[in-house]
N, C-alpha and C. Protein backbone atom coordinates (compact mmCIF):
# COMPACT_ATOMS: atom_id res chain seq x y z
N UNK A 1 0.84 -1.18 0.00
CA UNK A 1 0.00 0.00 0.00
C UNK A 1 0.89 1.24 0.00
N UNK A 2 0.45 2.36 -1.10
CA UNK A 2 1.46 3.57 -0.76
C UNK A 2 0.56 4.57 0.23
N UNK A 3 1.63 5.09 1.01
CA UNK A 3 1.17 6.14 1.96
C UNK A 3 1.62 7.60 1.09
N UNK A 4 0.75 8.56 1.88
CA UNK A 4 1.10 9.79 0.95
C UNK A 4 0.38 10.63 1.90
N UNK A 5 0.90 12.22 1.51
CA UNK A 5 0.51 13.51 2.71
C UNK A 5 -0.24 14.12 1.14
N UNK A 6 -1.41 14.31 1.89
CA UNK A 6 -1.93 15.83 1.02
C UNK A 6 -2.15 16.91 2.08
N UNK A 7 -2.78 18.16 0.72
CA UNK A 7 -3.05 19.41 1.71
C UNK A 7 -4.50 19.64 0.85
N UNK A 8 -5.43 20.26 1.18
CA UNK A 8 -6.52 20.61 0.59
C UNK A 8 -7.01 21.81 1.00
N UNK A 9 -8.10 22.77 0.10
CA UNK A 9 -8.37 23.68 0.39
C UNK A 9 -9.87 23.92 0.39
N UNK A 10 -10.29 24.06 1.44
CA UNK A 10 -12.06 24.70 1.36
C UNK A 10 -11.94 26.42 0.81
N UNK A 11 -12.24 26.15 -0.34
CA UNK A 11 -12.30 27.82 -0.77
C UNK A 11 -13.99 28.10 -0.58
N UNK A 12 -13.66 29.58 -0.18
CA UNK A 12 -14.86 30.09 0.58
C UNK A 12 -15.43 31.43 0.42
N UNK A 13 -16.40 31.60 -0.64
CA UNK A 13 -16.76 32.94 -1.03
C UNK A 13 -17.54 33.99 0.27
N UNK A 14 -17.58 35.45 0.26
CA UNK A 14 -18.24 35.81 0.85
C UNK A 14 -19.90 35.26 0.93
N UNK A 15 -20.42 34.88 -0.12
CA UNK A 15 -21.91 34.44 -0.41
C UNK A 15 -21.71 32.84 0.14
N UNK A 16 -20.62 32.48 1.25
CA UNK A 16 -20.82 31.32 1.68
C UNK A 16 -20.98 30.14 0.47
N UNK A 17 -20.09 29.65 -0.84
CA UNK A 17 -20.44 29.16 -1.90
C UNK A 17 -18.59 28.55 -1.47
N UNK A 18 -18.88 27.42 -1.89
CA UNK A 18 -17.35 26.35 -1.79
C UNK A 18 -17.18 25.88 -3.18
N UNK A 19 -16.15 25.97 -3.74
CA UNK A 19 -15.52 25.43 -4.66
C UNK A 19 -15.71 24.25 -4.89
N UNK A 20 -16.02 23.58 -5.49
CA UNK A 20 -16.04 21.75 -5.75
C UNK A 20 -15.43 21.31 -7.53
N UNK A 21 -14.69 20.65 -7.01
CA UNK A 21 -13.96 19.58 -8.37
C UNK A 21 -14.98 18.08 -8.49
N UNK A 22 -15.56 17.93 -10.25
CA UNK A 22 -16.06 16.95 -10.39
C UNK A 22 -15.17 15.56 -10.60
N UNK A 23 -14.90 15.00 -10.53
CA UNK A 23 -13.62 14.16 -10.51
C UNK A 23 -14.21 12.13 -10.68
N UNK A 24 -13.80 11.61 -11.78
CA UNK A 24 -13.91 10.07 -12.35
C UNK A 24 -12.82 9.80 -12.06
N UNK A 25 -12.32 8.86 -10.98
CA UNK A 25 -11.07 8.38 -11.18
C UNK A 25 -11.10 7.08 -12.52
N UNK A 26 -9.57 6.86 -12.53
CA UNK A 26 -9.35 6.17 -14.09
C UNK A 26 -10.05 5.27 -13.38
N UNK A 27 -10.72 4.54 -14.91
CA UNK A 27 -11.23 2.90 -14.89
C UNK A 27 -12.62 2.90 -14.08
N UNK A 28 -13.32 3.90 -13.76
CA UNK A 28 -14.56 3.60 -12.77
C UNK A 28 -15.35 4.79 -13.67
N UNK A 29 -16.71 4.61 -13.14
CA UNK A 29 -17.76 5.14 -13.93
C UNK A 29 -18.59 5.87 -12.77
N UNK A 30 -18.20 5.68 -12.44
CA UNK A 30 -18.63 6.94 -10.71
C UNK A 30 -18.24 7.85 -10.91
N UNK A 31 -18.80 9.34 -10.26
CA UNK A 31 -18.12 10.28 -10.40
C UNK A 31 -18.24 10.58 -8.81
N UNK A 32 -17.40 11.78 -8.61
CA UNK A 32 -17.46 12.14 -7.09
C UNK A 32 -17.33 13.96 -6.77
N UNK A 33 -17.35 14.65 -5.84
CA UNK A 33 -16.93 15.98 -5.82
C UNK A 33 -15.55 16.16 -4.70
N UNK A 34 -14.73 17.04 -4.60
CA UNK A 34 -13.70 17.15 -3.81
C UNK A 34 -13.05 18.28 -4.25
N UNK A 35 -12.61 18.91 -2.77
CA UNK A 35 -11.82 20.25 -2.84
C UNK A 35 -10.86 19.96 -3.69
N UNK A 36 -10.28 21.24 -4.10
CA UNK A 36 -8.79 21.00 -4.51
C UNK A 36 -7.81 20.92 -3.53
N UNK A 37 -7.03 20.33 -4.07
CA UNK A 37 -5.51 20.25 -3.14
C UNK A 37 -4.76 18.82 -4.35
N UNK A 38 -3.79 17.93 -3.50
CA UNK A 38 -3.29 16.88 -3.61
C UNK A 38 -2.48 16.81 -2.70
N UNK A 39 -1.30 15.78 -3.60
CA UNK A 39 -0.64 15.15 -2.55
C UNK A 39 0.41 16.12 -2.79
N UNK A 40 1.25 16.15 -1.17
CA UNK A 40 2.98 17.27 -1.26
C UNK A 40 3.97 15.76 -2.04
N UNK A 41 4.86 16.97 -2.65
CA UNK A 41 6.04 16.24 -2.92
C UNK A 41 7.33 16.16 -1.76
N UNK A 42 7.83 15.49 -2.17
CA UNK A 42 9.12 15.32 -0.74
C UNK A 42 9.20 16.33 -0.08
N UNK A 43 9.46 16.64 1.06
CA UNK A 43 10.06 17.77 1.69
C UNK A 43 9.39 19.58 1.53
N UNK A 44 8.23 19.41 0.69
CA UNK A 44 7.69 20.01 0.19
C UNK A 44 6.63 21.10 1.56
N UNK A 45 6.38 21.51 1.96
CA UNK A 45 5.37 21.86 3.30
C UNK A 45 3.68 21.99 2.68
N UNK A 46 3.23 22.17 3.58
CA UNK A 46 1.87 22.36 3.55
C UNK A 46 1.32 23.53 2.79
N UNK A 47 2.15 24.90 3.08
CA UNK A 47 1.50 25.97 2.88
C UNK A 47 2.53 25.59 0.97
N UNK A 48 3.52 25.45 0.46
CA UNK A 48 3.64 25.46 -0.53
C UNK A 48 3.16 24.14 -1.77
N UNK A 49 2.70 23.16 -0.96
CA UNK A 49 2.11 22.44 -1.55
C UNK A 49 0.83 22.98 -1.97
N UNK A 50 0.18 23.15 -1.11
CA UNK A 50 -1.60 23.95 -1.26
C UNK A 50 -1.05 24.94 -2.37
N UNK A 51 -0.10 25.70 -2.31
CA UNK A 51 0.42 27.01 -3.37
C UNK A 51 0.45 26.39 -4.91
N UNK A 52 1.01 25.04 -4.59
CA UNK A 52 0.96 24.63 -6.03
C UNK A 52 0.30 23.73 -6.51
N UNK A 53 -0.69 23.47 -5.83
CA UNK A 53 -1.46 22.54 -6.09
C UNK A 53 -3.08 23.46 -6.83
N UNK A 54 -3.34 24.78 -6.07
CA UNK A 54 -4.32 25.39 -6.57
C UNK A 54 -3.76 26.19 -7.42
N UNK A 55 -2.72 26.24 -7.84
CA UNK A 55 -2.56 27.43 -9.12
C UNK A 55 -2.42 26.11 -10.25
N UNK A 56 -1.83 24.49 -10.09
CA UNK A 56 -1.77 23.52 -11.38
C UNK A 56 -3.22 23.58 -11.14
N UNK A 57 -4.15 23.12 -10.38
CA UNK A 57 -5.75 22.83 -10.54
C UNK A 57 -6.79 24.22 -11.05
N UNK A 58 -6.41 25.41 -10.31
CA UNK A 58 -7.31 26.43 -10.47
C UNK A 58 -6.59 27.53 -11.00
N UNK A 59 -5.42 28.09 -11.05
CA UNK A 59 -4.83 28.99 -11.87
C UNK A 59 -5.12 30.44 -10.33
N UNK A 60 -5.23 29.73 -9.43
CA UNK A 60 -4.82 30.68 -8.49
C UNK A 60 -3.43 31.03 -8.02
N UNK A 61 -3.07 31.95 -7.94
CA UNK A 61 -1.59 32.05 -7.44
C UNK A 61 -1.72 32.81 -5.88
N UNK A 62 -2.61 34.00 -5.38
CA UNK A 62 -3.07 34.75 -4.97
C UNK A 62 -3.94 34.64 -4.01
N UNK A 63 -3.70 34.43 -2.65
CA UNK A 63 -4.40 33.56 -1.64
C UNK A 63 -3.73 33.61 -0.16
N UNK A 64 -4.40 33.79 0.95
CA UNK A 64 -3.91 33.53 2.24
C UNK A 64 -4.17 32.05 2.72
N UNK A 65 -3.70 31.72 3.30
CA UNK A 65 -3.56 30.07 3.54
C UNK A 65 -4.35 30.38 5.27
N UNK A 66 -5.95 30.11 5.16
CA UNK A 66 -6.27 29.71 6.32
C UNK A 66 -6.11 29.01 7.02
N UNK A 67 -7.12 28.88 8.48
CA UNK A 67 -7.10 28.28 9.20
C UNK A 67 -7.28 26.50 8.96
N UNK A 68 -6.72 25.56 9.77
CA UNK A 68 -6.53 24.31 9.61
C UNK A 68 -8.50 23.89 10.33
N UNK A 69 -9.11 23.25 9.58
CA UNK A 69 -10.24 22.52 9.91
C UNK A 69 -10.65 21.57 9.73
N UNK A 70 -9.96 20.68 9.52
CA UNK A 70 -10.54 19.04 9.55
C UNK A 70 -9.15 18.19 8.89
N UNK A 71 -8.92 16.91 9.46
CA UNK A 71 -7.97 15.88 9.90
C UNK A 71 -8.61 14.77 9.08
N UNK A 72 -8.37 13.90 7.88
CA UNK A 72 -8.98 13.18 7.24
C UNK A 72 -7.45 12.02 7.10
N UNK A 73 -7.51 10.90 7.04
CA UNK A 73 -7.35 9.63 6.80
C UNK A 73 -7.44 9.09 6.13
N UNK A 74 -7.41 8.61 4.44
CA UNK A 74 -8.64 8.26 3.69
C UNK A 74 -8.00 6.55 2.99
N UNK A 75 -8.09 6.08 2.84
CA UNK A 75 -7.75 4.73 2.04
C UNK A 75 -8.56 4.15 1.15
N UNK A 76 -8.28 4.42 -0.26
CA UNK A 76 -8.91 3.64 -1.46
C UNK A 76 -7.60 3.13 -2.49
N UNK A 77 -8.58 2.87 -3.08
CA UNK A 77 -7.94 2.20 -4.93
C UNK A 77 -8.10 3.70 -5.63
N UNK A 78 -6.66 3.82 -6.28
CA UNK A 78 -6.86 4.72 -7.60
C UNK A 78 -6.19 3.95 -8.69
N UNK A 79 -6.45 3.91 -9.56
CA UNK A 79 -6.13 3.66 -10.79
C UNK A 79 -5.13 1.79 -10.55
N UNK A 80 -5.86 1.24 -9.82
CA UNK A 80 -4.89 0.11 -9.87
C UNK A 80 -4.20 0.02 -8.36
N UNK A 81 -4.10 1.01 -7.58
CA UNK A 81 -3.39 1.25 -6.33
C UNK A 81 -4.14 0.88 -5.26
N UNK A 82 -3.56 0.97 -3.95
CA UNK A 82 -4.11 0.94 -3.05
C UNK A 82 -3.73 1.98 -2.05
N UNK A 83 -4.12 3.18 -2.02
CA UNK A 83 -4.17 4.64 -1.38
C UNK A 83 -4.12 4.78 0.14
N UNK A 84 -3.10 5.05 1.29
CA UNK A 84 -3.87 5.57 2.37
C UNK A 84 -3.05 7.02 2.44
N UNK A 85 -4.26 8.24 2.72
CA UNK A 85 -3.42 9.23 2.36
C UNK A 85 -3.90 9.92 3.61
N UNK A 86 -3.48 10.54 4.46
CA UNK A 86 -3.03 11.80 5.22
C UNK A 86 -3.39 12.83 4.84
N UNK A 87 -4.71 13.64 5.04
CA UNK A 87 -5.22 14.95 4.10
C UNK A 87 -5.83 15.99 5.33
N UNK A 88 -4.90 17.04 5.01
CA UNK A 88 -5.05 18.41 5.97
C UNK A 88 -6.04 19.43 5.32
N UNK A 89 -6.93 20.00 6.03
CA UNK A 89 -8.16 20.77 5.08
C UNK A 89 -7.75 22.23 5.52
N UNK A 90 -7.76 23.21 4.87
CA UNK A 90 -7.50 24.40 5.52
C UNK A 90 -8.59 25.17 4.84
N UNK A 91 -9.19 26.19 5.50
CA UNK A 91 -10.36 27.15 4.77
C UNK A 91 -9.06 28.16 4.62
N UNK A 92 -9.70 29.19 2.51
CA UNK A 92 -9.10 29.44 1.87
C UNK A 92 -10.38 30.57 1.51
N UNK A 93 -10.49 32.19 1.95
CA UNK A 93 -11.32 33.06 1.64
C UNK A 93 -11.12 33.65 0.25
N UNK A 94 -11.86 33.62 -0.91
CA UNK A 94 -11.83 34.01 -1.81
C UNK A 94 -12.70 34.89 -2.30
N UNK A 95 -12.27 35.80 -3.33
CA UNK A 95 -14.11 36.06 -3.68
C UNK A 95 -14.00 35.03 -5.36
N UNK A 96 -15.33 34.99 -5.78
CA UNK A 96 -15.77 33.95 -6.46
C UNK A 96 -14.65 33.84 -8.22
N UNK A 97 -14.17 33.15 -8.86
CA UNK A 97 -13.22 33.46 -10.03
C UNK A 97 -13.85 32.03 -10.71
N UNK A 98 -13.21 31.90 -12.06
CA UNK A 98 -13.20 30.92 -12.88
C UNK A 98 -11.97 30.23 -12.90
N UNK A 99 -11.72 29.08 -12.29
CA UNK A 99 -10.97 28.17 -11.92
C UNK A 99 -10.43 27.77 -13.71
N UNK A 100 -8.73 27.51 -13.91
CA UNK A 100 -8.54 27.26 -14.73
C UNK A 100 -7.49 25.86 -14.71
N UNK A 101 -7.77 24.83 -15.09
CA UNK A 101 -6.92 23.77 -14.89
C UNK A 101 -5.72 23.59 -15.73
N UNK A 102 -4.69 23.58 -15.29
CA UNK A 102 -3.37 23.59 -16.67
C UNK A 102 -2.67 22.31 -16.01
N UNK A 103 -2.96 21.60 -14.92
CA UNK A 103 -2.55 19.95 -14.63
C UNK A 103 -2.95 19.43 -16.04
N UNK A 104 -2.16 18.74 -16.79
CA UNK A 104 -2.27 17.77 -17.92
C UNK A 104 -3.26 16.27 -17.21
N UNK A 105 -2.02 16.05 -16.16
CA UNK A 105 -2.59 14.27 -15.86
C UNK A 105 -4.13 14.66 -14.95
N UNK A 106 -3.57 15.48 -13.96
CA UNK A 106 -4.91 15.98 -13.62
C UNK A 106 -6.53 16.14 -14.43
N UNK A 107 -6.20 16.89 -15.58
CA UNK A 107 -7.28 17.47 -16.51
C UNK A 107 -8.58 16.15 -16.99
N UNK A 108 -7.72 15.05 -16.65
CA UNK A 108 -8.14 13.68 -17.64
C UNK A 108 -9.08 13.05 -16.56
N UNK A 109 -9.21 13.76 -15.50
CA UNK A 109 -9.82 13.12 -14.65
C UNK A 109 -10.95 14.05 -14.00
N UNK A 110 -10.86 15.21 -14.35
CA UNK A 110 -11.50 16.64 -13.99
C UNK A 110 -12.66 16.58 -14.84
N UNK A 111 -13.72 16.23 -14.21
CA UNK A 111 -15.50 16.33 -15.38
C UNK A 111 -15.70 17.86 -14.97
N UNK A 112 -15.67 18.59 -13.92
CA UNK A 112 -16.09 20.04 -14.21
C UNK A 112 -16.09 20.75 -12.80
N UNK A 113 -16.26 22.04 -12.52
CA UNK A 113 -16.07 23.10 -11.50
C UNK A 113 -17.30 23.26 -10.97
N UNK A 114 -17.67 23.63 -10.08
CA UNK A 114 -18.80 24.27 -9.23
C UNK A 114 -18.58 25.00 -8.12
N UNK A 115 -19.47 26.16 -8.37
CA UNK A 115 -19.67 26.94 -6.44
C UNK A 115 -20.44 26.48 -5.97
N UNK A 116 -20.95 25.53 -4.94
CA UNK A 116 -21.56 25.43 -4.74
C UNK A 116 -21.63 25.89 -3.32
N UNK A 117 -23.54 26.75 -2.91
CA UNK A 117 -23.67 27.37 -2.18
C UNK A 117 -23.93 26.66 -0.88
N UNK A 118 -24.16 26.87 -0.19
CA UNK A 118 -23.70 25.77 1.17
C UNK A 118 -25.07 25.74 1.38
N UNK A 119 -26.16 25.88 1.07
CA UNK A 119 -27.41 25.18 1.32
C UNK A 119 -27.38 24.48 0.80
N UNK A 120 -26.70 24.07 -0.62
CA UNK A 120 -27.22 22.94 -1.60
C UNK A 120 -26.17 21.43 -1.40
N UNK A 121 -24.76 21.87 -0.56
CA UNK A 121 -23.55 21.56 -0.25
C UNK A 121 -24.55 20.23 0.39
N UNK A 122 -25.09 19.91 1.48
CA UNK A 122 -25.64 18.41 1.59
C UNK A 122 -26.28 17.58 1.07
N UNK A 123 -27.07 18.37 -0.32
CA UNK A 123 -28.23 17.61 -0.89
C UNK A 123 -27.94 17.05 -2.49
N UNK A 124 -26.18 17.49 -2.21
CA UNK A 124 -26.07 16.94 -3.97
C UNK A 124 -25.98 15.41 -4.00
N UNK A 125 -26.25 15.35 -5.34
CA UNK A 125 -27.50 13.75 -5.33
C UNK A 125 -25.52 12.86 -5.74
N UNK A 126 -23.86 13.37 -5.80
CA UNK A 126 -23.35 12.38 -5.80
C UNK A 126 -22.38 12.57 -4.51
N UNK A 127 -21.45 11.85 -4.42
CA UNK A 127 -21.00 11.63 -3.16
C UNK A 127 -20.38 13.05 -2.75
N UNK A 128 -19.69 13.36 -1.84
CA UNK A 128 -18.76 14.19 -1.64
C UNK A 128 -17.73 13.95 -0.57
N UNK A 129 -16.24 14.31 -1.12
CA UNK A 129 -15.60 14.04 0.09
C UNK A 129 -14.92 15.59 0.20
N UNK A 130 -14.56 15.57 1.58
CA UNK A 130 -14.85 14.42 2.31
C UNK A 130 -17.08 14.73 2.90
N UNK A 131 -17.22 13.58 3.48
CA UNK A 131 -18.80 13.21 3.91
C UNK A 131 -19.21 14.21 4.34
N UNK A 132 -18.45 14.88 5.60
CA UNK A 132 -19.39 15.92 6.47
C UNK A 132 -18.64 17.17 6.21
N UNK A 133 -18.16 17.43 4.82
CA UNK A 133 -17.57 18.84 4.75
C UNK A 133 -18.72 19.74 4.66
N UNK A 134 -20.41 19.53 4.22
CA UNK A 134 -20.86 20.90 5.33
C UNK A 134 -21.14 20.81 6.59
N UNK A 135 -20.91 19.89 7.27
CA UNK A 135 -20.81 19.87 8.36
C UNK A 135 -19.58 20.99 9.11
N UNK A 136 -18.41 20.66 8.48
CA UNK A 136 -17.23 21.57 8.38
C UNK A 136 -17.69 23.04 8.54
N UNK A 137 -18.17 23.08 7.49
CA UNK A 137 -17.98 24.49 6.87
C UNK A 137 -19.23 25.22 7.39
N UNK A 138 -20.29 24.29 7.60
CA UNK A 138 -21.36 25.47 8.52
C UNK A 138 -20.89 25.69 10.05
N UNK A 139 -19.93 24.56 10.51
CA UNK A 139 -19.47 24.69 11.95
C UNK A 139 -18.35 26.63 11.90
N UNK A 140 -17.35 25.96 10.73
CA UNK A 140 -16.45 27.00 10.72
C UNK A 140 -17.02 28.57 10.89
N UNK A 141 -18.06 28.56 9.30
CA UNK A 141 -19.08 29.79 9.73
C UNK A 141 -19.39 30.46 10.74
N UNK A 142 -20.28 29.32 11.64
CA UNK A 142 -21.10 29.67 12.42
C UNK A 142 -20.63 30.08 14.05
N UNK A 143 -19.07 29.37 14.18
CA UNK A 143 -18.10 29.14 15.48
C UNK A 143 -16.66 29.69 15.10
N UNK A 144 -16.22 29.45 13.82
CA UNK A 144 -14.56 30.14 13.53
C UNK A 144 -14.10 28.62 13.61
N UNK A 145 -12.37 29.06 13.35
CA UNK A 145 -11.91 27.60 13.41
C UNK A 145 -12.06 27.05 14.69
N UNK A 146 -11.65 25.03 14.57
CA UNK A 146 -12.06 24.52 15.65
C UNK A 146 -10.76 25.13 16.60
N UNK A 147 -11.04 25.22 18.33
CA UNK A 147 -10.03 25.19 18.77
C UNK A 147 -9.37 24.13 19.54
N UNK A 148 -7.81 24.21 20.06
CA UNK A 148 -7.18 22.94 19.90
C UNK A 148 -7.05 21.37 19.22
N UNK A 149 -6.43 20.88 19.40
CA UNK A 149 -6.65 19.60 18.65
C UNK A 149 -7.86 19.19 18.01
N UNK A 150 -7.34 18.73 16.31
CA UNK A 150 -8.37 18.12 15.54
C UNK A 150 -7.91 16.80 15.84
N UNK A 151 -9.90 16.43 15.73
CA UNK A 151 -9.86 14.67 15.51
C UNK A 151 -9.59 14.36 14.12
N UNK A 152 -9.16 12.87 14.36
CA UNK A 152 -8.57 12.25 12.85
C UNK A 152 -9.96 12.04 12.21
N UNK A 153 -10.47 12.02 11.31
CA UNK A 153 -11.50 10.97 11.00
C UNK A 153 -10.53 9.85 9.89
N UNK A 154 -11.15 8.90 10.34
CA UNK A 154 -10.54 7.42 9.23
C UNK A 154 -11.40 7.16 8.86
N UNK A 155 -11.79 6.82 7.42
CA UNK A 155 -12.45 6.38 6.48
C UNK A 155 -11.63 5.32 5.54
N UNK A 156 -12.33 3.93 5.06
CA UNK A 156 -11.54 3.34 4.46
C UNK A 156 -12.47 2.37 3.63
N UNK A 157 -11.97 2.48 1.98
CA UNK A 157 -12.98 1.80 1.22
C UNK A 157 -12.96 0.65 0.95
């Protein structure tokens, strides 16, 4: 099994509207939604991974690196693999733009962009990861970031 660190970003309009990536991994006919981010490269940190991970996915360069809000675990199959990855969520205040993807390997797996507004954020009819990110994000709203220690959540497919 490979292990791996990501960083991810809840981007977050004033009109309360989150960013979502439509995303088919290879070989499956499912589709799913998920922030942007990925995985860091070696030695790489958090805040410059997230840096280059949303300007290859969204063509952002231009951004404060929020607060840390949710601790994820995740273990699946991608493309033949067997995944357990380490994924840090940080909220990312934006006002609203047109996300531009210039990831090549990325692109092939990217079905399409959405704001979606955080009323509609629980009721979309396909999955989302992670599960309780409006749970997240109406907590963050409604309280600010969590304080002290985040719980892990583990999820595993």
């Amino acid at each position: 099994m490979q292990t791996r660190e990501a960083i991810r970003a809840i981007l977050l309009t004033p009109a309360a509207e989150v960013l979502l990536m439509r995303v088919r991994p290879p070989e499956e006919q499912r589709c799913f939604w998920i922030t942007p981010g990925g995985g860091l490269e070696p030695g790489e940190s958090s805040e410059d991974g997230l840096r280059r991970e949303l300007q290859e996915e969204l063509g952002l360069t231009r951004f404060e690196l929020g607060p840390l809000v949710w601790l994820r675990q995740h273990t699946f199959n991608w493309a033949g693999r067997r995944i357990c990855q380490s994924e840090r969520y940080h909220v990312v205040h934006v006002e609203r733009f047109e996300p531009e993807m210039s990831d090549a390997l990325e692109a092939h797996v990217l079905q399409s962009f959405r704001w979606c507004p955080l009323a509609e954020l629980a009721a979309l009819a396909e999955p989302v990861a992670p599960r309780s990110l409006h749970a997240i994000v109406a907590s963050y709203l409604e309280q600010g970031a969590p304080p002290g220690p985040l719980e892990l959540e583990v999820l595993v497919d």
